[in-house]
PDB file of N, CA and C in Angstrom:
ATOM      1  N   UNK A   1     -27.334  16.513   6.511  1.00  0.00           N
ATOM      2  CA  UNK A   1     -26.092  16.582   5.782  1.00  0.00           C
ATOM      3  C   UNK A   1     -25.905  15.288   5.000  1.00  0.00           C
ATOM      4  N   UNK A   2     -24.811  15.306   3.599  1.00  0.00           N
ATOM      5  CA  UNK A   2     -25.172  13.811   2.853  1.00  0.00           C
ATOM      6  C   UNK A   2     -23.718  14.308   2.737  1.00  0.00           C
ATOM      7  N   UNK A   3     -23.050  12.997   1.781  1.00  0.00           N
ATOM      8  CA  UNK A   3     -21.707  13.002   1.140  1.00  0.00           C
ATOM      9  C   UNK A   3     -22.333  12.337   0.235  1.00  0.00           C
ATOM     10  N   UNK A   4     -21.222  12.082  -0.919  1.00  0.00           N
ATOM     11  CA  UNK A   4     -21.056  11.538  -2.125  1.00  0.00           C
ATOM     12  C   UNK A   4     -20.105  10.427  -2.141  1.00  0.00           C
ATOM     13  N   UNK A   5     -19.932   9.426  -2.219  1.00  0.00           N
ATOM     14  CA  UNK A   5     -19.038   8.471  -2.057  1.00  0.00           C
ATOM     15  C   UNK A   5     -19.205   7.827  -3.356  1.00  0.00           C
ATOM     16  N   UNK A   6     -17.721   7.634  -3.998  1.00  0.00           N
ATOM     17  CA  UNK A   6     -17.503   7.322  -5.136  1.00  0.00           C
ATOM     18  C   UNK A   6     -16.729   5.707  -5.485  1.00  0.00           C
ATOM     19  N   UNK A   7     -17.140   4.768  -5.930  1.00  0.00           N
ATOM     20  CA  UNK A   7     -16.014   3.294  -5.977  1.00  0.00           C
ATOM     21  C   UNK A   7     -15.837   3.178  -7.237  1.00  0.00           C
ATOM     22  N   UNK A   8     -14.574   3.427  -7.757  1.00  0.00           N
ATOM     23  CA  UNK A   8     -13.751   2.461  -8.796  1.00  0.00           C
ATOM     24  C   UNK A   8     -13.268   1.787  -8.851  1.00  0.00           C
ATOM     25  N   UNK A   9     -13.179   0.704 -10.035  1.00  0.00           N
ATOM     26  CA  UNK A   9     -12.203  -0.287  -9.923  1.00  0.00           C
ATOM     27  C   UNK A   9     -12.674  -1.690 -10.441  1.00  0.00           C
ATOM     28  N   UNK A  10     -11.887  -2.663 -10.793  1.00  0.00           N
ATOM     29  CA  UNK A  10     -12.173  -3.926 -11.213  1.00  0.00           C
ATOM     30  C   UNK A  10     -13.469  -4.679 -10.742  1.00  0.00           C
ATOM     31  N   UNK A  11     -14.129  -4.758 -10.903  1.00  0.00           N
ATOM     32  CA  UNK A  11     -15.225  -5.881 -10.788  1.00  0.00           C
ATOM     33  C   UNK A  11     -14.891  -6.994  -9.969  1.00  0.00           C
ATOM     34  N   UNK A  12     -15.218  -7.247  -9.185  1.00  0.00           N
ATOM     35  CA  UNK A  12     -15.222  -8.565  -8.283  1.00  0.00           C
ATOM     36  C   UNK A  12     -16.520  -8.841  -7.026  1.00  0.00           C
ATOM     37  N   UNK A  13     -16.572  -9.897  -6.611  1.00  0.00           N
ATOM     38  CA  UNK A  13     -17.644  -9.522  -5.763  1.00  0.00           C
ATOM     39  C   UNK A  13     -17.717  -9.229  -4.341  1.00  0.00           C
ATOM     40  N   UNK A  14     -18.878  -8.715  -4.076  1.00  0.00           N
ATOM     41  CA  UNK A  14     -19.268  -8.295  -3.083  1.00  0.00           C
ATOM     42  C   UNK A  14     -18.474  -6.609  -2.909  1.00  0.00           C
ATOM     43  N   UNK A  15     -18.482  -6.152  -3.753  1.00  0.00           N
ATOM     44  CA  UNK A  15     -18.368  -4.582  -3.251  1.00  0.00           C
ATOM     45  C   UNK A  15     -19.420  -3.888  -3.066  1.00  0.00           C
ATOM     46  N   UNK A  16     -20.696  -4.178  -3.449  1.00  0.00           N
ATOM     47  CA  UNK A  16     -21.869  -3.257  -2.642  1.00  0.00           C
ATOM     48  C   UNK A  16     -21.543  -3.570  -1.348  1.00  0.00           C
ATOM     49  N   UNK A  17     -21.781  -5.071  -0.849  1.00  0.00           N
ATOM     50  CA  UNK A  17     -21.724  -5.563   0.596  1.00  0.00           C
ATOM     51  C   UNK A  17     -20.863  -4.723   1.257  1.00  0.00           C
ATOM     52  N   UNK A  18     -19.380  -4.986   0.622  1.00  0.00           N
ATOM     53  CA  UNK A  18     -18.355  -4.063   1.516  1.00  0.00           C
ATOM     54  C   UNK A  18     -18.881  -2.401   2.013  1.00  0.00           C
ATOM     55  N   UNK A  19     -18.833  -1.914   0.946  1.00  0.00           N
ATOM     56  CA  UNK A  19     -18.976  -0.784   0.840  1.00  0.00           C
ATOM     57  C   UNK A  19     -20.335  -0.212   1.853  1.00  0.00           C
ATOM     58  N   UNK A  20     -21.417  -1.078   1.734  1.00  0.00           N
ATOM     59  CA  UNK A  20     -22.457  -1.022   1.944  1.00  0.00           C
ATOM     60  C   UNK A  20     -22.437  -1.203   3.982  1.00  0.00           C
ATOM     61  N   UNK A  21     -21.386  -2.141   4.081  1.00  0.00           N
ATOM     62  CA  UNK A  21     -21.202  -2.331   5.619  1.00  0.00           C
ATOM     63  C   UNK A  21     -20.442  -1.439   6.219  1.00  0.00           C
ATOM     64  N   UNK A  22     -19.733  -0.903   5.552  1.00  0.00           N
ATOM     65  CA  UNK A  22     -18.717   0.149   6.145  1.00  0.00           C
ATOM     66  C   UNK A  22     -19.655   1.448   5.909  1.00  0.00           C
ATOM     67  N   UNK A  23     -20.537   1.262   5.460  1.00  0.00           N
ATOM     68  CA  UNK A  23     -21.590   2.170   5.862  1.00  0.00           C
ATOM     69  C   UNK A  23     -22.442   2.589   7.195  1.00  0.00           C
ATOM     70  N   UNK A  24     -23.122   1.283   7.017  1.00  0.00           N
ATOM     71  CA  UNK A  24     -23.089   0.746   8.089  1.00  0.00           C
ATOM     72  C   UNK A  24     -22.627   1.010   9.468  1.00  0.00           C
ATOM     73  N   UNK A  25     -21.102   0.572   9.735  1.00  0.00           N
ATOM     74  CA  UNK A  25     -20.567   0.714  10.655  1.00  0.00           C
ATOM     75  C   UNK A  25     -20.194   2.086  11.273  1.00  0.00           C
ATOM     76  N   UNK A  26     -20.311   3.186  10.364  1.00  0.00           N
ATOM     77  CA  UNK A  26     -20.174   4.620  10.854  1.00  0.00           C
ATOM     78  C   UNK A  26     -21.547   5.548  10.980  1.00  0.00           C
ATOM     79  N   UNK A  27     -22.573   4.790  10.823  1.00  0.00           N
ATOM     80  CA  UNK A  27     -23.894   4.898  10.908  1.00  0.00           C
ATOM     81  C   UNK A  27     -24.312   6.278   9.900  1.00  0.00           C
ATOM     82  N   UNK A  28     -23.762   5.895   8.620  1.00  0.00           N
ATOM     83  CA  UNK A  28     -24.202   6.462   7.791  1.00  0.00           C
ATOM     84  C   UNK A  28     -25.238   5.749   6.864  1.00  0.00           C
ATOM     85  N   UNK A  29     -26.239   6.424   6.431  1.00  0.00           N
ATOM     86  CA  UNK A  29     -27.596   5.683   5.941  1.00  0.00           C
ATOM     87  C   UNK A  29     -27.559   6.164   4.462  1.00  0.00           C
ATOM     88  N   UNK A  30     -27.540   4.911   3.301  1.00  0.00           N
ATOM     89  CA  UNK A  30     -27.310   5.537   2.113  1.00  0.00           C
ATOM     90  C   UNK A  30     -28.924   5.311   1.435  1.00  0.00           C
ATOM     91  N   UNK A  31     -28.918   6.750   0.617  1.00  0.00           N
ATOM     92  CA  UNK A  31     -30.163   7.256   0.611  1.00  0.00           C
ATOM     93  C   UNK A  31     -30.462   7.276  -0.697  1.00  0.00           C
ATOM     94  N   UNK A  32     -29.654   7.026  -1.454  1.00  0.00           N
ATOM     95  CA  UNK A  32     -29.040   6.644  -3.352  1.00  0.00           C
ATOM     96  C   UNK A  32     -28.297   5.714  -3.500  1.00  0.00           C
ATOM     97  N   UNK A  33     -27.798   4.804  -4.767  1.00  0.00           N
ATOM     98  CA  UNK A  33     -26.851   4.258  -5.178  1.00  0.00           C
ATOM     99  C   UNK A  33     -27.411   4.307  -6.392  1.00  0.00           C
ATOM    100  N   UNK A  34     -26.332   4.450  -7.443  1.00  0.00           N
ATOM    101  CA  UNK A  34     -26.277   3.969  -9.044  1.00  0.00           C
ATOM    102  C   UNK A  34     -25.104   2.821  -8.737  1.00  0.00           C
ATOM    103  N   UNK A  35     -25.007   2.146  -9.868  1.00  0.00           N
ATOM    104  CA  UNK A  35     -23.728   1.329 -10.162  1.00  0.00           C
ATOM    105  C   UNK A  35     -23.810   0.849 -11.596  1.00  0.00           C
ATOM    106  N   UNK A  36     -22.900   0.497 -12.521  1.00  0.00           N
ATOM    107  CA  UNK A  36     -22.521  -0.142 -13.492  1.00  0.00           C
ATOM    108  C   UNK A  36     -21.170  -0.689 -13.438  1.00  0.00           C
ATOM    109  N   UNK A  37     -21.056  -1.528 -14.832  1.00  0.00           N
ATOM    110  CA  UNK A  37     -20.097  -2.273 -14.926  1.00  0.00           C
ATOM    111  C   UNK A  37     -19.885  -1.833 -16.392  1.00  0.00           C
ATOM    112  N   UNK A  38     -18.655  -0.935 -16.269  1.00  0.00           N
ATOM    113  CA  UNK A  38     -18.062  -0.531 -18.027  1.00  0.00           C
ATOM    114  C   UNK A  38     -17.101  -1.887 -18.274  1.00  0.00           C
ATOM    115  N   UNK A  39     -17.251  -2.525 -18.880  1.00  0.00           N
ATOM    116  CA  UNK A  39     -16.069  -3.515 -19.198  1.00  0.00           C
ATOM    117  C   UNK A  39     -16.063  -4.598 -18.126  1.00  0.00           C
ATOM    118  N   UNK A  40     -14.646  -4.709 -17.501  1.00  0.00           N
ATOM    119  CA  UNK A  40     -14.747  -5.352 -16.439  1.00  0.00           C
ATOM    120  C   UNK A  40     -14.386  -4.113 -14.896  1.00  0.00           C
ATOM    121  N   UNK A  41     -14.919  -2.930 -15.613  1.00  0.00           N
ATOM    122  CA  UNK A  41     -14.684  -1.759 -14.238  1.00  0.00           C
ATOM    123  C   UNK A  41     -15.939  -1.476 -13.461  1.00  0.00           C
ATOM    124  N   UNK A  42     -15.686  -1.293 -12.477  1.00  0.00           N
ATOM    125  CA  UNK A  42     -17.019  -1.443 -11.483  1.00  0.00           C
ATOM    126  C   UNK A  42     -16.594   0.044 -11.061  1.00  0.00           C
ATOM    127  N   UNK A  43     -18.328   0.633 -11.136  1.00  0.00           N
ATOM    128  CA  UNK A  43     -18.087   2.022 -11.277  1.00  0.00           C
ATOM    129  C   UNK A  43     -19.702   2.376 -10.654  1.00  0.00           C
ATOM    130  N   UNK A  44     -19.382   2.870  -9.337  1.00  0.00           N
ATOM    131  CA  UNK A  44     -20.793   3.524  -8.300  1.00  0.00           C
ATOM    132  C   UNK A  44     -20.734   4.319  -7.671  1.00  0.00           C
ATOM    133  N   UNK A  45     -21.466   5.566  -7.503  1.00  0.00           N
ATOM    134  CA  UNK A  45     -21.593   6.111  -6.605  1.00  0.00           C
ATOM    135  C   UNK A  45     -22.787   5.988  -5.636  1.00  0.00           C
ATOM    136  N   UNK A  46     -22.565   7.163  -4.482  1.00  0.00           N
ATOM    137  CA  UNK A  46     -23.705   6.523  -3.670  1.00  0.00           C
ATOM    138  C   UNK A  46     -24.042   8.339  -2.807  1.00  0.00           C
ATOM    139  N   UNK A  47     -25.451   7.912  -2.578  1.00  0.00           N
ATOM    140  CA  UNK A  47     -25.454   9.272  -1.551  1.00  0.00           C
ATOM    141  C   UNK A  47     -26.166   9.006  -0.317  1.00  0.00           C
ATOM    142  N   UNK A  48     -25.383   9.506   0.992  1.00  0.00           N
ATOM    143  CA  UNK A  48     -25.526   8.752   1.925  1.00  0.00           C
ATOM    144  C   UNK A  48     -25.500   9.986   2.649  1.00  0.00           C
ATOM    145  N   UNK A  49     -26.709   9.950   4.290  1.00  0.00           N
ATOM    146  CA  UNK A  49     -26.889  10.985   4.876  1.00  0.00           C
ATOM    147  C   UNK A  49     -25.825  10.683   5.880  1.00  0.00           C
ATOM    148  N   UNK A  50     -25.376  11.306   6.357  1.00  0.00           N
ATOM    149  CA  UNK A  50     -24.516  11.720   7.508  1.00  0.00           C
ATOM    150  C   UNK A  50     -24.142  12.633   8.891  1.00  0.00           C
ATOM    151  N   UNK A  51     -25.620  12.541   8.467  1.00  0.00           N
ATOM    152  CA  UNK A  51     -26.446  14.018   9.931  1.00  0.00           C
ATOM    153  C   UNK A  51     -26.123  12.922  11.234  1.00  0.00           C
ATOM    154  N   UNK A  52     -26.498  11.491  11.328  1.00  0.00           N
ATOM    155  CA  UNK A  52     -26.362  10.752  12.240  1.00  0.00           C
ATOM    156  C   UNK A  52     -24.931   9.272  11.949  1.00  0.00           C
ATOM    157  N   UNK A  53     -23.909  10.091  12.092  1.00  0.00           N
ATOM    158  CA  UNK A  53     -22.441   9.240  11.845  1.00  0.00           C
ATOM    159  C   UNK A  53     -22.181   9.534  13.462  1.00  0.00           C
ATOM    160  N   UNK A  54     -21.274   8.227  13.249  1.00  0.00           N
ATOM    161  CA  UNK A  54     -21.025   8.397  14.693  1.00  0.00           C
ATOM    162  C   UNK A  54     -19.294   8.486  14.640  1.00  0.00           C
ATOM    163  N   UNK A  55     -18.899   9.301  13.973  1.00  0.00           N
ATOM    164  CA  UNK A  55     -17.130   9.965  13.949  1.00  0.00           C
ATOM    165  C   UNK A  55     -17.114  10.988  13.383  1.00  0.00           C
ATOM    166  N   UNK A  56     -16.102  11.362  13.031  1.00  0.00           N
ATOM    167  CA  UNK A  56     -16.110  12.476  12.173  1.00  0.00           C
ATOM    168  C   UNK A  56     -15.847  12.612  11.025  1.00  0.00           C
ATOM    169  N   UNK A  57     -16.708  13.145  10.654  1.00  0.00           N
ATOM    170  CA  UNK A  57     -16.416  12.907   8.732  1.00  0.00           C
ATOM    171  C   UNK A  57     -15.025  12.804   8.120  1.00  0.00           C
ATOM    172  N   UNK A  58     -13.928  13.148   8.751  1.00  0.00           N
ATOM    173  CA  UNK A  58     -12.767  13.114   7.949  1.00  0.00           C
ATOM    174  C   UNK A  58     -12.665  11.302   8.217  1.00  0.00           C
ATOM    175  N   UNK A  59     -12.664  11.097   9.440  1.00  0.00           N
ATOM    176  CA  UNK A  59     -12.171   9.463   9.798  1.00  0.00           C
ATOM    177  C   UNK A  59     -13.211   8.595   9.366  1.00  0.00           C
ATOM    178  N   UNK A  60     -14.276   9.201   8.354  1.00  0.00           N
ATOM    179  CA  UNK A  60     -15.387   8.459   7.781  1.00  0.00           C
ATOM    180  C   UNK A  60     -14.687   7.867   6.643  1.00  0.00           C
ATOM    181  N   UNK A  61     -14.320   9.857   6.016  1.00  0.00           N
ATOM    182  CA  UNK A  61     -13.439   9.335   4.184  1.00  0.00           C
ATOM    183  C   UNK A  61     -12.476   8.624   4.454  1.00  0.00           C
ATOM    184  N   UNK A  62     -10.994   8.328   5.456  1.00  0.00           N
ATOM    185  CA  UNK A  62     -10.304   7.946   5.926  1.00  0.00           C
ATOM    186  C   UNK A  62     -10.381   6.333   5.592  1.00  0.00           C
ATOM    187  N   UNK A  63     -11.521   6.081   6.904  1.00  0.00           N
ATOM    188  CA  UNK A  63     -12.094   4.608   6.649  1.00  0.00           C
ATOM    189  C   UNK A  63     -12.307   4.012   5.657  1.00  0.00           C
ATOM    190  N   UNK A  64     -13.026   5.007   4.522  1.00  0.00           N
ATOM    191  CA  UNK A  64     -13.099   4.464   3.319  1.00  0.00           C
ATOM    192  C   UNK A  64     -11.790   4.236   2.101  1.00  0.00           C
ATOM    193  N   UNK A  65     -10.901   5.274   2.348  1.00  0.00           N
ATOM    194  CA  UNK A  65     -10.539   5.088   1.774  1.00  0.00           C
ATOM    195  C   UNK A  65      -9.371   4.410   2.106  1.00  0.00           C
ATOM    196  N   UNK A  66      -9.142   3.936   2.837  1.00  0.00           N
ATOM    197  CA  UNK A  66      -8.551   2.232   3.625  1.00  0.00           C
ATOM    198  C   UNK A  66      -9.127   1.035   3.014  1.00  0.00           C
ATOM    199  N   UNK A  67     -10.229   1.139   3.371  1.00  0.00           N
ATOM    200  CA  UNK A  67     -11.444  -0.003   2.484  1.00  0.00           C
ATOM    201  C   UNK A  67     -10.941  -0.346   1.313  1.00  0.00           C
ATOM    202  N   UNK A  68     -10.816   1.042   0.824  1.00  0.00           N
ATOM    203  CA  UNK A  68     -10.141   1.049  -0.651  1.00  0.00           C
ATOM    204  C   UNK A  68      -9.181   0.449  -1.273  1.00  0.00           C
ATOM    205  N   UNK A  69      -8.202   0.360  -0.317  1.00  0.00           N
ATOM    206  CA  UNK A  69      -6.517  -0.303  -0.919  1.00  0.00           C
ATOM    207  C   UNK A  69      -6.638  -1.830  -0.318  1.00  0.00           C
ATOM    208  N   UNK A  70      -7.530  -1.643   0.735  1.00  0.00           N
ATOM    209  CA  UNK A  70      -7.529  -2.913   0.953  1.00  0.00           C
ATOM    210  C   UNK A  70      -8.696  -4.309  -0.536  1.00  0.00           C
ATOM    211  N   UNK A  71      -9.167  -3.765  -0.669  1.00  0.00           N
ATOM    212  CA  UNK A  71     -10.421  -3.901  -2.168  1.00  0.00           C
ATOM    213  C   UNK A  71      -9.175  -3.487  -3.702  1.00  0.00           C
ATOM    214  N   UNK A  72      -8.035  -3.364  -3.179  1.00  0.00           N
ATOM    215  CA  UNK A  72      -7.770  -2.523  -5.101  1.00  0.00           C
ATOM    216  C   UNK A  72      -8.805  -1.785  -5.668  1.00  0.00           C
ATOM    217  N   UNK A  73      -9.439  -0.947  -4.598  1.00  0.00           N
ATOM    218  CA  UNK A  73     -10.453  -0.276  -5.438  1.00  0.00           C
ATOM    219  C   UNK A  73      -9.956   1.399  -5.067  1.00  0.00           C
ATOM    220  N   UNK A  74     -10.522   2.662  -5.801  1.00  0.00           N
ATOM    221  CA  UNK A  74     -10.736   3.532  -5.340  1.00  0.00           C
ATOM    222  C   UNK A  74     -12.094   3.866  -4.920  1.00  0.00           C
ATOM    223  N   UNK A  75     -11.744   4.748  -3.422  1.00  0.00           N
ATOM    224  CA  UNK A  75     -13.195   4.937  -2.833  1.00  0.00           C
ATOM    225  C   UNK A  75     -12.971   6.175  -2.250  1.00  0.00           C
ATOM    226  N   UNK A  76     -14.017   7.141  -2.626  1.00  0.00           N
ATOM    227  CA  UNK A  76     -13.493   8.277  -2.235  1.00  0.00           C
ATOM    228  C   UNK A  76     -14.993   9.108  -1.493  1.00  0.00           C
ATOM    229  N   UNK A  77     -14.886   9.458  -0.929  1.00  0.00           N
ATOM    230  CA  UNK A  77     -16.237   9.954   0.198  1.00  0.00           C
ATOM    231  C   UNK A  77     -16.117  11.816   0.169  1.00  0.00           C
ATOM    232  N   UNK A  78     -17.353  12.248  -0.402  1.00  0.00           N
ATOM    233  CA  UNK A  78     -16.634  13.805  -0.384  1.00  0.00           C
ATOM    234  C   UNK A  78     -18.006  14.272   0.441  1.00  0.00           C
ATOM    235  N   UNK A  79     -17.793  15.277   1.002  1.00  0.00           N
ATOM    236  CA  UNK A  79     -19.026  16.058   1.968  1.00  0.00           C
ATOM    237  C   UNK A  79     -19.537  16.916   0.297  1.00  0.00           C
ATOM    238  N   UNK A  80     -21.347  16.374   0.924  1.00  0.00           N
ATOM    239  CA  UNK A  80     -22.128  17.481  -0.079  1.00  0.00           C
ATOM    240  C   UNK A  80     -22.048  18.489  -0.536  1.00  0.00           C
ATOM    241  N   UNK A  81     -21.415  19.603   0.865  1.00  0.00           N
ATOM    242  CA  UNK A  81     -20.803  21.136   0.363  1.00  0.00           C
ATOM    243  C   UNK A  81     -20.058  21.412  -0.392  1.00  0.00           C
ATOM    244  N   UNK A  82     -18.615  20.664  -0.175  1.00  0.00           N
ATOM    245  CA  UNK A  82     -17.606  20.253  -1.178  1.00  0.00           C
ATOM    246  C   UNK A  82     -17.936  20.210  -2.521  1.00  0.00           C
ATOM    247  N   UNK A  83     -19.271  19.079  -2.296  1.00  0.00           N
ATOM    248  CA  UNK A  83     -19.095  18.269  -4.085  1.00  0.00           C
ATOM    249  C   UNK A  83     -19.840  19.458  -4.398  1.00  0.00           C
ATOM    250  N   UNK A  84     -20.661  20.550  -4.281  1.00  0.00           N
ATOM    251  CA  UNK A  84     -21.667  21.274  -4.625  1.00  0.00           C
ATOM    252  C   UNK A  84     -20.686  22.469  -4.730  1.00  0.00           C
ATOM    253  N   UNK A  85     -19.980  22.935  -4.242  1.00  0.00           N
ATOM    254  CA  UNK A  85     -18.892  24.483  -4.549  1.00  0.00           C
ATOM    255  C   UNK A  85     -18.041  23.895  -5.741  1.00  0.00           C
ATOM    256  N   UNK A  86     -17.654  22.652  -5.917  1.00  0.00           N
ATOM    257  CA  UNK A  86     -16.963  22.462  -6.714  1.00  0.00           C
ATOM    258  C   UNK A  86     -17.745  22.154  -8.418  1.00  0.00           C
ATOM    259  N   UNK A  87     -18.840  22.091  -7.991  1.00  0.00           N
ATOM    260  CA  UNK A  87     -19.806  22.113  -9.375  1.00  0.00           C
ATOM    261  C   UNK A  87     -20.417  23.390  -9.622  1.00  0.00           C
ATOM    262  N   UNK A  88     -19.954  24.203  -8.882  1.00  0.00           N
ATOM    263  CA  UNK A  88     -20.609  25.864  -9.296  1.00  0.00           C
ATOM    264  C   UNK A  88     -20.071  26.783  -9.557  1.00  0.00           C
ATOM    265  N   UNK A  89     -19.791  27.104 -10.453  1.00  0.00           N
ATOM    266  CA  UNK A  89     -19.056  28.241 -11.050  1.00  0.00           C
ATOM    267  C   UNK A  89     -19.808  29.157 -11.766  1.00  0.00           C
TER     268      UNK A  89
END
């Protein structure tokens, strides 16, 4: 199983690190990343397996998206199935 985890937001440093540890810590293993910088907006996604997390995926996106307000960033974590019904029409 993978999710999609998405970060927006101002440029500053160390948001791979962050992002990357709070990975980490729910023992999700990221298996992709893109990133750029439009302007001064910091803009990545990431794809990360989640067959071996150790919570449950809601208190995964949760976590993250805590991470998030705490960073002024948006971070948003969606399950693969999700992002994949919602791209098929």
């Amino acid at each position: 199983m993978r999710a999609v985890i998405s970060v927006i937001g101002k440029d500053t440093v160390g948001i791979l690190a962050k992002v990357s540890e709070k990975c980490a810590s729910v023992n999700a293993n990221i298996v992709d990343v893109t990133q750029t910088i439009l302007q001064d907006m910091f803009v990545m996604i990431m794809m990360v397996d989640i067959s071996a997390i150790n919570c449950e995926f809601a208190e995964m996106a949760t976590a993250f998206e805590q991470l998030g307000g705490e960073m002024g960033l948006s971070i948003h974590a969606m399950h693969e199935d999700i992002f994949n019904s919602m791209h098929r029409i």
